[in-house]
N, C-alpha and C. Protein backbone atom coordinates (compact mmCIF):
# COMPACT_ATOMS: atom_id res chain seq x y z
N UNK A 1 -37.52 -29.45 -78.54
CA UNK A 1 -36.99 -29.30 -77.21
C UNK A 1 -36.89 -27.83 -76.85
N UNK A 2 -36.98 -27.77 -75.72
CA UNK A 2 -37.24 -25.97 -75.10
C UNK A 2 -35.60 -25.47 -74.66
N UNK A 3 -35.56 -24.33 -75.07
CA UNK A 3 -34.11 -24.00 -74.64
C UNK A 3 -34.54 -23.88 -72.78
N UNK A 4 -32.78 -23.48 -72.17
CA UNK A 4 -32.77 -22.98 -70.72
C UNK A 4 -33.71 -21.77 -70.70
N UNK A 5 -34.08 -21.22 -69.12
CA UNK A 5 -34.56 -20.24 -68.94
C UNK A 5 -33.56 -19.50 -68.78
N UNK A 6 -33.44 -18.14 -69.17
CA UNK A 6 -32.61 -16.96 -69.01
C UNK A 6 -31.85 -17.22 -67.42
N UNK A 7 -30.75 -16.59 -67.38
CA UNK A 7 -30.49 -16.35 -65.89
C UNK A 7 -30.29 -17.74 -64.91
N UNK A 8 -30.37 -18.84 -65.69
CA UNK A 8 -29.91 -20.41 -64.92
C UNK A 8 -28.33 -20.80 -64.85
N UNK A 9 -27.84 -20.77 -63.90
CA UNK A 9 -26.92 -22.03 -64.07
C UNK A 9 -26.94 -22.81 -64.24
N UNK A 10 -26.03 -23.25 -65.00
CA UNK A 10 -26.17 -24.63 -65.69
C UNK A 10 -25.08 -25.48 -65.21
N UNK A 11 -25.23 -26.97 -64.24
CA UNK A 11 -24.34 -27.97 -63.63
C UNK A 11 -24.17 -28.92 -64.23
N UNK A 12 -23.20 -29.83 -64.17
CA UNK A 12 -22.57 -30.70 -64.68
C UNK A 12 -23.41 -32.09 -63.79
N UNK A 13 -23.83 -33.01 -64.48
CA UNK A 13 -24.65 -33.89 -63.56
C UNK A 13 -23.69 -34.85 -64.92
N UNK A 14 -23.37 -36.41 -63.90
CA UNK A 14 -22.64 -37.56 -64.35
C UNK A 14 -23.58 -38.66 -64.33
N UNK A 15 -24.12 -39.59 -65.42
CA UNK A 15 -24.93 -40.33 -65.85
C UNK A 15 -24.07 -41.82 -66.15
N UNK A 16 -24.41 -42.68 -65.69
CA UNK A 16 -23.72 -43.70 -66.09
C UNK A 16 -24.83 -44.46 -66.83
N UNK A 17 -24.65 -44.68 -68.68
CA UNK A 17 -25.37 -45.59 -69.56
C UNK A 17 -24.99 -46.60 -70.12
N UNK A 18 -25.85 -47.55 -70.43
CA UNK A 18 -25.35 -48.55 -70.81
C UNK A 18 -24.54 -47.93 -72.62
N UNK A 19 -23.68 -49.18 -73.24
CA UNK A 19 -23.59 -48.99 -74.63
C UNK A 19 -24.44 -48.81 -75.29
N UNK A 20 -25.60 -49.41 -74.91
CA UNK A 20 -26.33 -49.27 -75.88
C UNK A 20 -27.35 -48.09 -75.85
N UNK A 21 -27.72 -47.75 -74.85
CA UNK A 21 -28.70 -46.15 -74.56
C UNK A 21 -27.86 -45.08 -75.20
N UNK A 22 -25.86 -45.28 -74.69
CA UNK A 22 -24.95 -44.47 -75.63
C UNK A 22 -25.46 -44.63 -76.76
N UNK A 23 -25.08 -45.28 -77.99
CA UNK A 23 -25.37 -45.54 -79.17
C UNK A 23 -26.78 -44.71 -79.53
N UNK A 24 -27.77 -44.86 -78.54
CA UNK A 24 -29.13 -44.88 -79.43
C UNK A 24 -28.77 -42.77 -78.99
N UNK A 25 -28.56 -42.55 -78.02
CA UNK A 25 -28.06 -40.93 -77.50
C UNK A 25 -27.50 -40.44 -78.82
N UNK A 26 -26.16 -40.52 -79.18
CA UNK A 26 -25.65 -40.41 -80.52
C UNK A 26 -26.20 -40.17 -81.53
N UNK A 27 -27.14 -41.16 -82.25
CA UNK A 27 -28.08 -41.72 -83.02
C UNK A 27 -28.83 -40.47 -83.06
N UNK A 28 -29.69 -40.27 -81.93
CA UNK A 28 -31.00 -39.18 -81.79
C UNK A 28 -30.19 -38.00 -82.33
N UNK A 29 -28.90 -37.45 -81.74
CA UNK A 29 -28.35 -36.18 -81.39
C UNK A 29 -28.02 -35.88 -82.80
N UNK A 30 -27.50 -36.76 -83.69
CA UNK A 30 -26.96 -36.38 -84.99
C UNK A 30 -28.17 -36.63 -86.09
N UNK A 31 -29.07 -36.81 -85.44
CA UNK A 31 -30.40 -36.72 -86.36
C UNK A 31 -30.55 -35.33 -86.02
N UNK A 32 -30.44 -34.66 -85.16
CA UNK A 32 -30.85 -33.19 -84.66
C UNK A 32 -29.62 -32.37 -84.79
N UNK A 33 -28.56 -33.08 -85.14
CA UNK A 33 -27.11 -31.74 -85.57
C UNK A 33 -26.85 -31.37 -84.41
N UNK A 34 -26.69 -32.12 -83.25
CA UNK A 34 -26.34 -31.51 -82.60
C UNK A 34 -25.02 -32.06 -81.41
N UNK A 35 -24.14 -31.87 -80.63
CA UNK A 35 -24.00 -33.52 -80.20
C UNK A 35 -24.71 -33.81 -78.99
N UNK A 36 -23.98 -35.33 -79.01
CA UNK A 36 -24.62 -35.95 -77.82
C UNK A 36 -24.93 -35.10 -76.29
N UNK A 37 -23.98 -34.78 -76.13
CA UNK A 37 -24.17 -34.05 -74.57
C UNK A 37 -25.21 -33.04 -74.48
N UNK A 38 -25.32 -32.39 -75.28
CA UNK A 38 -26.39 -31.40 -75.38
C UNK A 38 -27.73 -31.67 -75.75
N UNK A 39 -27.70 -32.65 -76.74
CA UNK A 39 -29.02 -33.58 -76.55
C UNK A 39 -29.76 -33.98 -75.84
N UNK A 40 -28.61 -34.79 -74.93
CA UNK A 40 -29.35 -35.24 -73.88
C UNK A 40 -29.47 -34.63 -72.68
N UNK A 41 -28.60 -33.29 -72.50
CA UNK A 41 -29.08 -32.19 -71.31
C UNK A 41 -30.00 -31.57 -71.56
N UNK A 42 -30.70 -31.05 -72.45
CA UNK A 42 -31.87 -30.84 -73.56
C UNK A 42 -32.64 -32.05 -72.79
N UNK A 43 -32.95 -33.06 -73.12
CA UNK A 43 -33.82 -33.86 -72.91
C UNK A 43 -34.31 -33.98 -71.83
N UNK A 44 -33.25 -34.20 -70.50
CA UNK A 44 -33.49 -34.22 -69.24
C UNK A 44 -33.55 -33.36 -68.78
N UNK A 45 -33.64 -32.09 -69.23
CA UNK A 45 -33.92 -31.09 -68.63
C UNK A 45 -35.46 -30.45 -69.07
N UNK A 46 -35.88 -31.01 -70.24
CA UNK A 46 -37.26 -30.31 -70.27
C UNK A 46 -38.26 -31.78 -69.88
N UNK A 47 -37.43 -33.19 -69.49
CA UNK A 47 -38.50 -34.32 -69.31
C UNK A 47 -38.58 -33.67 -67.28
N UNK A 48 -37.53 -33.09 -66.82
CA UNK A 48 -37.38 -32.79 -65.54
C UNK A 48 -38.59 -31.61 -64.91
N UNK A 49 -38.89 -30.40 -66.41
CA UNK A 49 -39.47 -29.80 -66.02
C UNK A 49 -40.94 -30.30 -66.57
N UNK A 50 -41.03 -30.87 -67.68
CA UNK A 50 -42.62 -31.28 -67.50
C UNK A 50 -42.87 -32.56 -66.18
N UNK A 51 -41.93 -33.28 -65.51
CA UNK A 51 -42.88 -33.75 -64.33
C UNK A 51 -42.97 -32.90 -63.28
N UNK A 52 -42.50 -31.82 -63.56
CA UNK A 52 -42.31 -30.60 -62.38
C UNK A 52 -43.87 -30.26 -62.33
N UNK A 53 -44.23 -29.79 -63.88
CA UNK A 53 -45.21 -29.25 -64.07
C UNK A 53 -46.16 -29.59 -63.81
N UNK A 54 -46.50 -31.23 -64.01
CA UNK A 54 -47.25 -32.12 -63.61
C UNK A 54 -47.39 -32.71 -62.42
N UNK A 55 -46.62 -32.52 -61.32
CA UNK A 55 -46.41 -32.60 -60.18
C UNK A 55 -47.68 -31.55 -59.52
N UNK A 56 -47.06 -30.32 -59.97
CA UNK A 56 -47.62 -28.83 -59.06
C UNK A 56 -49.26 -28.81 -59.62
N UNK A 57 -49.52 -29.62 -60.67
CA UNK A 57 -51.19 -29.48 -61.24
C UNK A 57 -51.72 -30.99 -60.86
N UNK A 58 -51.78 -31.65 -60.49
CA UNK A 58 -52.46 -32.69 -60.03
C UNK A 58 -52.44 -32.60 -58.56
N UNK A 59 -53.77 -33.15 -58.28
CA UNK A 59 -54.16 -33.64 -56.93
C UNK A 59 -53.38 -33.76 -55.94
């Protein structure tokens, strides 16, 4: 996973998951040492910028 870019603010965005996407979140995050919340702001934040990326290069 890619860290932030220098110089970003960083916002608080509220996700409502099921138990069980919780659980599997957890799961991933402590396979990676890290916790949950950051995992998954990590995640959605570099799945946010590769459709960015992929957005601005296609047709």
């Amino acid at each position: 996973m890619s860290t932030h870019a220098p110089n970003t603010r960083d916002r608080e965005l509220r996700v409502p998951v099921t138990d069980d996407v919780h659980e599997q979140l957890q799961a991933l995050a402590a396979d990676k040492d890290v916790p949950a919340e950051d995992y998954t702001a990590r995640m959605l934040t570099d799945d946010v910028i590769s459709l960015l990326h992929l957005r601005r290069h296609s047709g």
